[in-house]
Protein backbone atom coordinates (compact mmCIF):
# COMPACT_ATOMS: atom_id res chain seq x y z
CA UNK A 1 -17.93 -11.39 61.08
CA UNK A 2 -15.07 -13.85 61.90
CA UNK A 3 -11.72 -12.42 60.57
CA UNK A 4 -11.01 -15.08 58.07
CA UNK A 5 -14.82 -14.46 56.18
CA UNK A 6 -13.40 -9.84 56.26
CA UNK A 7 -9.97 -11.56 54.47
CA UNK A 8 -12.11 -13.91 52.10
CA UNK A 9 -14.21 -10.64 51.05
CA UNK A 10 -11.87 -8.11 51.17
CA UNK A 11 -10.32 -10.61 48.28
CA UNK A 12 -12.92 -11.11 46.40
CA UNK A 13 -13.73 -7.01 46.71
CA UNK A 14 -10.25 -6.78 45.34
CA UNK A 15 -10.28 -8.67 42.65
CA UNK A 16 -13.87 -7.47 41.81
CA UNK A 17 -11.79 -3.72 41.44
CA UNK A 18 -8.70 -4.50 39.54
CA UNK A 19 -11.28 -6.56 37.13
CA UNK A 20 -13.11 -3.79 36.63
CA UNK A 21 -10.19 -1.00 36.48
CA UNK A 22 -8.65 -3.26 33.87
CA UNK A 23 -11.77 -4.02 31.67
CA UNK A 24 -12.89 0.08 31.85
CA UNK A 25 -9.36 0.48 30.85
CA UNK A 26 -8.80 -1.73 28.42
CA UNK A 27 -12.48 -0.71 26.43
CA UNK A 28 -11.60 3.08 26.96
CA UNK A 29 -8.02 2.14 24.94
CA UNK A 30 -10.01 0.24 22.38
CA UNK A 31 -12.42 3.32 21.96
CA UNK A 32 -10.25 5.85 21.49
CA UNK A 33 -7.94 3.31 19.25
CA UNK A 34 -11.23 3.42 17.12
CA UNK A 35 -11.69 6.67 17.31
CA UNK A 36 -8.50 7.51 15.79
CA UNK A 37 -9.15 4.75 13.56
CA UNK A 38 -12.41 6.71 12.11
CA UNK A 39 -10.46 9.86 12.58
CA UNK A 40 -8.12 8.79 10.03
CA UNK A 41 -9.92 7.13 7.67
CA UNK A 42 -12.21 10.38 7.53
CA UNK A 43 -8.72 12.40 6.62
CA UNK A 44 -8.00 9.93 3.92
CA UNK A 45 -11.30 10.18 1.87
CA UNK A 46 -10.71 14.09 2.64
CA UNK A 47 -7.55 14.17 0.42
CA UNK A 48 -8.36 11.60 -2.35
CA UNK A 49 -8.32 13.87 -5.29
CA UNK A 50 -4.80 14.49 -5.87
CA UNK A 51 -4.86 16.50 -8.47
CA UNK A 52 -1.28 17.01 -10.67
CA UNK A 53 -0.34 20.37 -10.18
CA UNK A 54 3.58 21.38 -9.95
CA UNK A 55 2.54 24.12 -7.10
CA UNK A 56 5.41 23.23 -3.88
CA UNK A 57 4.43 23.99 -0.51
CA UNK A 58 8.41 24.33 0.41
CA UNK A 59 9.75 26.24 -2.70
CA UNK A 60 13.59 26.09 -1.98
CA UNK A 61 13.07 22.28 -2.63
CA UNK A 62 12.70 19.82 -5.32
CA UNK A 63 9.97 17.81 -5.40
CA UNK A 64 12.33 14.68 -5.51
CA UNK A 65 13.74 16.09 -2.66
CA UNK A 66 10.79 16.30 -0.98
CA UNK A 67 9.59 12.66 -1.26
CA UNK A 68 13.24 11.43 -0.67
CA UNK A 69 12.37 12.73 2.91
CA UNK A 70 9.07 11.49 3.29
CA UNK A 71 10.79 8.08 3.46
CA UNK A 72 11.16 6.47 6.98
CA UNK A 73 11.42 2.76 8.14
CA UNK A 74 7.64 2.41 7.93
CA UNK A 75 6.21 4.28 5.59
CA UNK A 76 7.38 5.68 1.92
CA UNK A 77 4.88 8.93 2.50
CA UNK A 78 3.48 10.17 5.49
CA UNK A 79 -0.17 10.51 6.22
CA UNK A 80 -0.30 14.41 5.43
CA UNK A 81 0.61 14.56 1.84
CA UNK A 82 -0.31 18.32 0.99
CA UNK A 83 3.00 18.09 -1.85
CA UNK A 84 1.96 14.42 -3.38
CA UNK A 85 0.35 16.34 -6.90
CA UNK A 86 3.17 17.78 -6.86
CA UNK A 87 5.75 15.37 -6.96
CA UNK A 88 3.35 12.81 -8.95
CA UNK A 89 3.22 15.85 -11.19
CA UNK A 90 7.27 16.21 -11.78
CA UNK A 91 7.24 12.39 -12.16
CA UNK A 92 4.69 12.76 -15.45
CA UNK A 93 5.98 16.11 -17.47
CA UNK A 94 9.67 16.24 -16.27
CA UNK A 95 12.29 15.91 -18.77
CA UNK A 96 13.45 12.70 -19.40
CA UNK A 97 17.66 13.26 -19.82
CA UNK A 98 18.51 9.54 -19.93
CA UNK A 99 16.85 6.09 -20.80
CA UNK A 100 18.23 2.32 -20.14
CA UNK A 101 17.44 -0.48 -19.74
CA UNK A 102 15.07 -1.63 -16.99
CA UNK A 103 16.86 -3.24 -13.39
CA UNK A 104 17.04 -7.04 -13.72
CA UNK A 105 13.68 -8.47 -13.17
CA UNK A 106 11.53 -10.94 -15.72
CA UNK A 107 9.42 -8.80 -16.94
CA UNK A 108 10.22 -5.49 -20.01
CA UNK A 109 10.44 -2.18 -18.35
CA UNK A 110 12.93 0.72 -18.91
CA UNK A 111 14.88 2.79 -16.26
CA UNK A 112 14.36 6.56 -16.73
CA UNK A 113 16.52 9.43 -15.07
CA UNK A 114 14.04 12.74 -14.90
CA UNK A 115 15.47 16.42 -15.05
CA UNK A 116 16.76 17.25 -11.51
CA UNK A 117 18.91 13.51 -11.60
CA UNK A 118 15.60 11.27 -10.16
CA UNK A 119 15.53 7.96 -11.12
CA UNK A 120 12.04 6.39 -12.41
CA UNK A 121 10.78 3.05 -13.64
CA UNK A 122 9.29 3.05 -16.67
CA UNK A 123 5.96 0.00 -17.54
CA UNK A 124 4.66 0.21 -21.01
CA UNK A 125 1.11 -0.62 -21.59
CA UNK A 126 0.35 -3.92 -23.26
CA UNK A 127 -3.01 -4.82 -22.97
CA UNK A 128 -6.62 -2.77 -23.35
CA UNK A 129 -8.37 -2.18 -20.34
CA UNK A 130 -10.67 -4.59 -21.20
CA UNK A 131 -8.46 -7.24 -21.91
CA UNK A 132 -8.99 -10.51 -19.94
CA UNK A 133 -5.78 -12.65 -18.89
CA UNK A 134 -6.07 -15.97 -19.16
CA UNK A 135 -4.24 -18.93 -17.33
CA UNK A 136 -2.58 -18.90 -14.49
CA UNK A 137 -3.61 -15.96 -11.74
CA UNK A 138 0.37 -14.74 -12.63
CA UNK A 139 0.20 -15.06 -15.97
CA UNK A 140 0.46 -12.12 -18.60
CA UNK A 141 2.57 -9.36 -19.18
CA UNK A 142 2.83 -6.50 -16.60
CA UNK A 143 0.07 -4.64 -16.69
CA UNK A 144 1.19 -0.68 -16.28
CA UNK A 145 -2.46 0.71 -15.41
CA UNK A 146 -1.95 -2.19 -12.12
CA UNK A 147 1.10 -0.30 -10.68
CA UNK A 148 -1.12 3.11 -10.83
CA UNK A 149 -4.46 1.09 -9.15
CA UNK A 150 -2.43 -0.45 -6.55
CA UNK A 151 -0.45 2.63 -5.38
CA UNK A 152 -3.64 4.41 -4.79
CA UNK A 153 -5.49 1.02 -3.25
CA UNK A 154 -1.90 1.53 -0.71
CA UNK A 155 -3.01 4.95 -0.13
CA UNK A 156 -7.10 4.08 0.51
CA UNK A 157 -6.19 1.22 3.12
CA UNK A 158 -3.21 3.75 4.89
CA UNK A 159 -0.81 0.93 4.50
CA UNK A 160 1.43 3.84 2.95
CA UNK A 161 4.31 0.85 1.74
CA UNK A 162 3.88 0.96 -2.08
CA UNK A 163 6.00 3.98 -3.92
CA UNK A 164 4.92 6.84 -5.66
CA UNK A 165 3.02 6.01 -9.10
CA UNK A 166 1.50 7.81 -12.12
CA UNK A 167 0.94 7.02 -15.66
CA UNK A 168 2.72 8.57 -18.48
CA UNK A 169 2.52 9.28 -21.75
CA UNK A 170 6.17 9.32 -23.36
CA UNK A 171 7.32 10.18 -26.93
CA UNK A 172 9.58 6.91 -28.27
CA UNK A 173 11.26 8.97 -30.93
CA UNK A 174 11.71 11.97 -29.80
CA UNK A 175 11.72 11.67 -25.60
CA UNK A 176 13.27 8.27 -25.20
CA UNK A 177 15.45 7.68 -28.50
CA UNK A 178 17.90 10.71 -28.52
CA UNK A 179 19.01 10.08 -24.68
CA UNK A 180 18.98 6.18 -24.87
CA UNK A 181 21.64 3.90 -24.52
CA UNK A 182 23.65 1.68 -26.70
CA UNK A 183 22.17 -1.02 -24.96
CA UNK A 184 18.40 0.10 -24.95
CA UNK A 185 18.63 1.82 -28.44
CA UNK A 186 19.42 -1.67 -29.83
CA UNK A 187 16.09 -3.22 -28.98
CA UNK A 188 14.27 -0.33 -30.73
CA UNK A 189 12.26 -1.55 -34.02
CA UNK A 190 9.21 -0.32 -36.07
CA UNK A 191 6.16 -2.60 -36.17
CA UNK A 192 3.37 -1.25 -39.20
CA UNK A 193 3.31 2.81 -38.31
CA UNK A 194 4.22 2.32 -34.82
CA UNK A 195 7.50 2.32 -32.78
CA UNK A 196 8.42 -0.51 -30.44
CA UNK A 197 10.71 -1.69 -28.31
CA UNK A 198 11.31 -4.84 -26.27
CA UNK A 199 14.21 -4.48 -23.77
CA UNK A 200 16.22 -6.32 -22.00
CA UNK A 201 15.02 -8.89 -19.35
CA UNK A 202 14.50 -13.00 -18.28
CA UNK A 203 11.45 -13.06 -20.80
CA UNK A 204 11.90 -10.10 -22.84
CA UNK A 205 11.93 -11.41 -26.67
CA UNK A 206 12.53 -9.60 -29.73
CA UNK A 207 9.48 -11.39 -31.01
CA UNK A 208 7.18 -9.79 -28.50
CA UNK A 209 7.87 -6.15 -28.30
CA UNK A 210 5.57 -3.24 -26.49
CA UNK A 211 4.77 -0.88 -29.00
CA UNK A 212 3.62 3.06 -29.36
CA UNK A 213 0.73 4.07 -31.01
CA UNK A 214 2.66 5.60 -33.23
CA UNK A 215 5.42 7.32 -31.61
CA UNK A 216 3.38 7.90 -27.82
CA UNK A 217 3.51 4.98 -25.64
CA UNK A 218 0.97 5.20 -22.51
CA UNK A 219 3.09 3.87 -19.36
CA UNK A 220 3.09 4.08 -15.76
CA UNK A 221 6.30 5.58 -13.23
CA UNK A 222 7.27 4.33 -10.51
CA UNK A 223 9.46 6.58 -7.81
CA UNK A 224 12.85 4.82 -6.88
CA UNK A 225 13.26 5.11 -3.33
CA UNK A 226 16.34 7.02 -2.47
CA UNK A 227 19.60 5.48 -2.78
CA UNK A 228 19.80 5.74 1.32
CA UNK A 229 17.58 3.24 1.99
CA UNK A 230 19.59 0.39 0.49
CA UNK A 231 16.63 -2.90 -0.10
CA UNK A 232 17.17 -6.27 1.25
CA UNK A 233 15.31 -9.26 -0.86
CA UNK A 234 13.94 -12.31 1.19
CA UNK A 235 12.07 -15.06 0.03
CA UNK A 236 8.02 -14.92 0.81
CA UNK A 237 7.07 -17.87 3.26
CA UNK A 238 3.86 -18.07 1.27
CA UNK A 239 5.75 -18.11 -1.81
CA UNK A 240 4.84 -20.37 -5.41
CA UNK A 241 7.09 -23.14 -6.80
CA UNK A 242 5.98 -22.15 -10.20
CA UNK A 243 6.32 -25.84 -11.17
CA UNK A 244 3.48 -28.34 -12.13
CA UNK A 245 3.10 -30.77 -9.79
CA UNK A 246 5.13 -29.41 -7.30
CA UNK A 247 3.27 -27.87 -4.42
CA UNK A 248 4.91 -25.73 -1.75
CA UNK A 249 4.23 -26.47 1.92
CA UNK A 250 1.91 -23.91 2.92
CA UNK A 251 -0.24 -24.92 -0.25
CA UNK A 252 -0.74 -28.52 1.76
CA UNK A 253 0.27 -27.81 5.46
CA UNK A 254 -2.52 -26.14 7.44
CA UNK A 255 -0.20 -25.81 10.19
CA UNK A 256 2.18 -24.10 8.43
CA UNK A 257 1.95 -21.02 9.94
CA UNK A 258 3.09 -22.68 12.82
CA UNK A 259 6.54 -23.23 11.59
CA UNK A 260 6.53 -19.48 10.06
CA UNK A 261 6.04 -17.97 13.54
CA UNK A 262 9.15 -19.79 14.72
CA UNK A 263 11.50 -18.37 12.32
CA UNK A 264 13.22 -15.00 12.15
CA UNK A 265 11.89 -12.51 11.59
CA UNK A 266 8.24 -14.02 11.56
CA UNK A 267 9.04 -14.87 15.33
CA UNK A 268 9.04 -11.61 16.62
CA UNK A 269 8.31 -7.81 15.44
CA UNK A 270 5.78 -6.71 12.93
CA UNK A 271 6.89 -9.00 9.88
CA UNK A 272 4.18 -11.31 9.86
CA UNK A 273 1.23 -8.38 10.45
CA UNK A 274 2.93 -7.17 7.44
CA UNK A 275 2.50 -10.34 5.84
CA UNK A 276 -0.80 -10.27 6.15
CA UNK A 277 -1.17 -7.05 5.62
CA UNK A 278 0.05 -7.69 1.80
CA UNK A 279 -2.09 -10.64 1.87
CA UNK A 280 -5.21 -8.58 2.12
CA UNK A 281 -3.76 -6.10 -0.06
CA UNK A 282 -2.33 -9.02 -2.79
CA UNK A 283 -6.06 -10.66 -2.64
CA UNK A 284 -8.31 -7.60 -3.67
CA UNK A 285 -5.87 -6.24 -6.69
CA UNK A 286 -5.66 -10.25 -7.26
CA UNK A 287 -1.88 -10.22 -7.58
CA UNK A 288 -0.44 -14.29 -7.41
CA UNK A 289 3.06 -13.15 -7.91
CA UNK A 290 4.43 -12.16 -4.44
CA UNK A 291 7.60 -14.73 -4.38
CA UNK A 292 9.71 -12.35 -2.84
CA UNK A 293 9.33 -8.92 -1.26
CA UNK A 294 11.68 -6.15 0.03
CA UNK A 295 12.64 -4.48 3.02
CA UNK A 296 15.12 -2.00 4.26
CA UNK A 297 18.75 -3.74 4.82
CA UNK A 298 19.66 -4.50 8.30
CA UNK A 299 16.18 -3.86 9.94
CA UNK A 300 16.41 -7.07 12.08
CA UNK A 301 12.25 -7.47 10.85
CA UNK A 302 11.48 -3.91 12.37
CA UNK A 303 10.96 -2.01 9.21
CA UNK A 304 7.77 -2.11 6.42
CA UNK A 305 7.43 -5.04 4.03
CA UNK A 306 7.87 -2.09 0.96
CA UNK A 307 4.74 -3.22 -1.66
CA UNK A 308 7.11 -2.89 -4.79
CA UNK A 309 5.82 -4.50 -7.94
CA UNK A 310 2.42 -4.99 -8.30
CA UNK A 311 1.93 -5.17 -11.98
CA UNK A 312 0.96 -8.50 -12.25
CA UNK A 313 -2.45 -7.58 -10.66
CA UNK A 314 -5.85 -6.72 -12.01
CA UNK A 315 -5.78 -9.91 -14.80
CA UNK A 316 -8.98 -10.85 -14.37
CA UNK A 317 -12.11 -9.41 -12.61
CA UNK A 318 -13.63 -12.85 -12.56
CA UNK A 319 -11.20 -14.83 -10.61
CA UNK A 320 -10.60 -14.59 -7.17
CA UNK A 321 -7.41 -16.06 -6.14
CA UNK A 322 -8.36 -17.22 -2.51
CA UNK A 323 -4.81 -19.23 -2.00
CA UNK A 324 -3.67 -15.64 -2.15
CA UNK A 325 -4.87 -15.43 1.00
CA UNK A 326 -3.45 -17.99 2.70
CA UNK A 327 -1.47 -16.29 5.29
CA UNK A 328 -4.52 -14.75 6.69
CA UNK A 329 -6.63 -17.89 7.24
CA UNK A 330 -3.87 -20.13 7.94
CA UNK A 331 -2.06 -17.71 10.65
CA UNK A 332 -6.03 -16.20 11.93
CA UNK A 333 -4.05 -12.94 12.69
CA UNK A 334 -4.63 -9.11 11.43
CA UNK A 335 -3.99 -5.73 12.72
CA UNK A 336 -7.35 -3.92 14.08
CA UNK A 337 -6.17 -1.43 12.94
CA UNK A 338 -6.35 -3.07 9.26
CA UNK A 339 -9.63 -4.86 10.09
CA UNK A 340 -10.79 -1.04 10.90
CA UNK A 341 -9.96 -0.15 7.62
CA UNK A 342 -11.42 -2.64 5.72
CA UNK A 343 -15.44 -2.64 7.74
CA UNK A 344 -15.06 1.11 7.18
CA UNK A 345 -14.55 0.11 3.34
CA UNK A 346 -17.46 -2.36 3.03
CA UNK A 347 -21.26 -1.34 0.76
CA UNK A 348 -19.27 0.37 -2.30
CA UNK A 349 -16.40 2.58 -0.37
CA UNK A 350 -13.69 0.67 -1.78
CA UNK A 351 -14.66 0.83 -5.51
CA UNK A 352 -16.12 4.64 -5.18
CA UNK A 353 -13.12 5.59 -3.10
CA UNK A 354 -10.46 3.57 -5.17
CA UNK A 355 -12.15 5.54 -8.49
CA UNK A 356 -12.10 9.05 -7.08
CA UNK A 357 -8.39 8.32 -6.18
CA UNK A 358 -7.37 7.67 -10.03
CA UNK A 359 -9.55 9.98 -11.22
CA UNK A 360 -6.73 12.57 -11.89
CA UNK A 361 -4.14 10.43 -13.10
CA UNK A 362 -2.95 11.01 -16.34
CA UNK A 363 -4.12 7.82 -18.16
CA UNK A 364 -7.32 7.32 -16.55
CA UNK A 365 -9.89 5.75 -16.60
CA UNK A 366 -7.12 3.79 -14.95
CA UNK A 367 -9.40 0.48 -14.25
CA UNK A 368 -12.58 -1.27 -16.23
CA UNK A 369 -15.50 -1.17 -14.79
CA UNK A 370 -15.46 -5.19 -13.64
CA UNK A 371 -12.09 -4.67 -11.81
CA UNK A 372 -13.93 -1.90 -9.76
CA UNK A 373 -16.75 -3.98 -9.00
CA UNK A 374 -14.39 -7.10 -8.25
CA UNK A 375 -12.63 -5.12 -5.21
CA UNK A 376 -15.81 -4.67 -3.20
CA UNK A 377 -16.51 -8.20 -3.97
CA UNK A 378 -13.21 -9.79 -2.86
CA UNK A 379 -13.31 -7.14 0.47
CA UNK A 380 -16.32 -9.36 1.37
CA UNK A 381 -14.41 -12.33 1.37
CA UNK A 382 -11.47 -11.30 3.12
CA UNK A 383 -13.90 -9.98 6.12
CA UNK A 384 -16.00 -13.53 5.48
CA UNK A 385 -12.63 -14.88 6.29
CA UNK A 386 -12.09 -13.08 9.59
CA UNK A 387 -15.32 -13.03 10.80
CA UNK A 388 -14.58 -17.10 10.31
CA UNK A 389 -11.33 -17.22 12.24
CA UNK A 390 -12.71 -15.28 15.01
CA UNK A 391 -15.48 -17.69 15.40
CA UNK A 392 -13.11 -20.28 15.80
CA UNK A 393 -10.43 -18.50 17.98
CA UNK A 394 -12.26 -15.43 19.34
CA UNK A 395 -10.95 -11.71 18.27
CA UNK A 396 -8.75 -11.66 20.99
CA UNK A 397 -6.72 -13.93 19.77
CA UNK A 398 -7.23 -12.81 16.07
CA UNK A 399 -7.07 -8.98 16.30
CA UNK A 400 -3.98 -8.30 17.26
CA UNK A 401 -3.28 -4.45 18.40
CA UNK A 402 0.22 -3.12 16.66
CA UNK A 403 0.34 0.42 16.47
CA UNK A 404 3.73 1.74 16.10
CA UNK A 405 4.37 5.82 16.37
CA UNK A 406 5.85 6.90 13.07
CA UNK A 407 8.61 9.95 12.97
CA UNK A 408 9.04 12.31 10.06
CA UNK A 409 11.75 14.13 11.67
């Protein structure tokens, strides 16, 4: 053999090895990536049931102290939750020692301050759980049961971004009325046998109050991340105008994304996974009302897109919002790592899962029966809508690996 044909197949032997080092490689990765994938959606159904129980693992601590630490640039609770009944616990039966207004916002809600100085958010209920919302896919009151559903749907697809929630049951006259303020005190009134109050906010109206039956109002309380971890507001990209007649781009521009990838901090970083992420997420508890969202100040893009207010969600089990989704099938990108998630979900794990999560909450049955059913329905769109993009791109260009090591410490 001439020495020029041993160079030519010496080459081609060469390549022929690195090929095959690389592909063995890269498919041993992706197995044990899916591995842990299955690993960890095995520990989630394990601890489901969280049942409310004021037992601490660390006794010299408070439970708000507790969940104060849990928080890190990526998650608001870590994985391994053994003190979340706990804390969820405190948060429904501590002692309420102050009550205000709620925080800005459009919508009535009151800020609470628990025993032990922790600050809570406050949603009265409004509607029956039966109750269908017409209109708009953002129309309605909050809805307090949807803050409850979505922190556990957070929980179920291990996005772990949404804070702490449980329903409560609160007292109006005696809880709420002897440690309210001046300001809150003055929007108190009594509607037929039944004490009401509407707040202070863009749309809260003294003609359109929440009331108690009787004196007990069923709510829902949401954690306030600690005061360390300062929240920056940006605008979504995928945002509404809320005007008639007035679209936004991405509601016309099917290159949007596009444009989105080439500005901060979409261009670099895990923003825009996140994006998605909340997409997905935004889709199956059918929430229209994502104009803005918040992150930790000064992240430069590198920290969680926190899920915070969700109560405009779970409307109506018969509409499925799929412009909602528009960052998903516009963009064609999603963590495997969420795609994992959601496959392991599919033939009634969502609904049986999301169910057996609520199932201890205070105010449960949390959901109606169509909203349950709705979520595995929607899941089979959002995978429909995948399995479409990676027909037309291939999943290596649409599953995009982003798996980032999480501290605690």
């Amino acid at each position: 053999m001439k020495l020029k044909q041993r160079v030519v197949l010496l080459a081609i032997l060469l390549v022929i090895f690195i090929f095959t080092k690389v592909f063995l490689i890269d498919n041993l990765d992706t197995s044990a990536a899916q591995r842990e994938d299955q690993r960890a959606f095995q520990r989630m159904l394990a601890g489901l049931r969280v049942a409310l129980e004021p037992r601490l693992e660390h006794t010299l601590q408070s439970p708000w102290e507790i969940a104060a630490q849990w928080v890190v640039p990526r998650e608001v609770y870590p994985e391994d939750t053994p003190e979340l009944g706990a804390v969820m616990h405190a948060m429904s039966t501590k002692k309420i020692i102050k009550a205000d207004v709620g925080y800005k916002g459009t919508q009535l809600k009151a800020l609470l301050i628990l025993e032990g100085g922790q600050k809570v958010v406050f949603k009265p209920k409004r509607y029956a759980r039966d109750y269908i919302v017409e209109g708009e896919p953002y129309a309605g009151y909050d809805r307090h049961n949807a803050e409850v559903a979505a922190f556990h749907l957070d929980r179920i697809l291990g996005f772990r971004r949404a804070p702490l929630v449980v329903g409560r049951f609160v007292n109006l006259r005696t809880e709420i009325k002897p440690v309210a303020t001046e300001q809150l005190l003055g929007t108190f009134m009594t509607v037929g046998n039944n004490t009401c109050f509407y707040g202070k906010c863009y749309y809260c109206r003294e003609t359109e109050p929440a009331c108690a039956d009787g004196d007990v109002m069923e709510g829902s309380v949401t954690l306030w991340l600690p005061d360390v971890w300062p929240l920056q507001k940006h605008r979504h990209p995928w945002g509404r105008t809320y005007r008639e007649g007035k679209l936004a781009r991405w509601e016309y521009d099917e290159s949007y994304c596009d444009a989105v990838k080439k500005t901060s901090p979409y261009d670099s970083g895990p923003r825009l996974l996140d994006i998605i992420d909340t997409a997905v997420f935004d889709y199956l508890i059918g929430n229209a009302d994502r104009h803005h969202y918040e992150s930790f100040q000064d992240d430069e893009g590198a920290s969680m897109l926190i899920l915070l207010d969700n109560a405009k969600s779970f409307g109506n089990p018969a509409l499925d919002e799929r412009s909602i989704l528009a960052p998903l099938y516009q963009c064609c990108i999603i963590r495997v790592s969420t795609w994992n998630r959601l496959n392991y979900l599919k033939n009634g794990v969502l609904k049986s899962a999301l169910k057996t999560a609520m199932s201890h909450d205070p105010i449960s049955p949390v959901l109606s029966t169509p909203h349950l059913d709705a979520l595995d329905q929607r899941l089979l769109s959002i995978l429909a809508t995948v399995k479409q993009c990676t027909d037309q791109f291939g999943p290596d260009v649409v599953l995009v690996e982003d798996r980032m090591t999480l501290s605690h410490l």
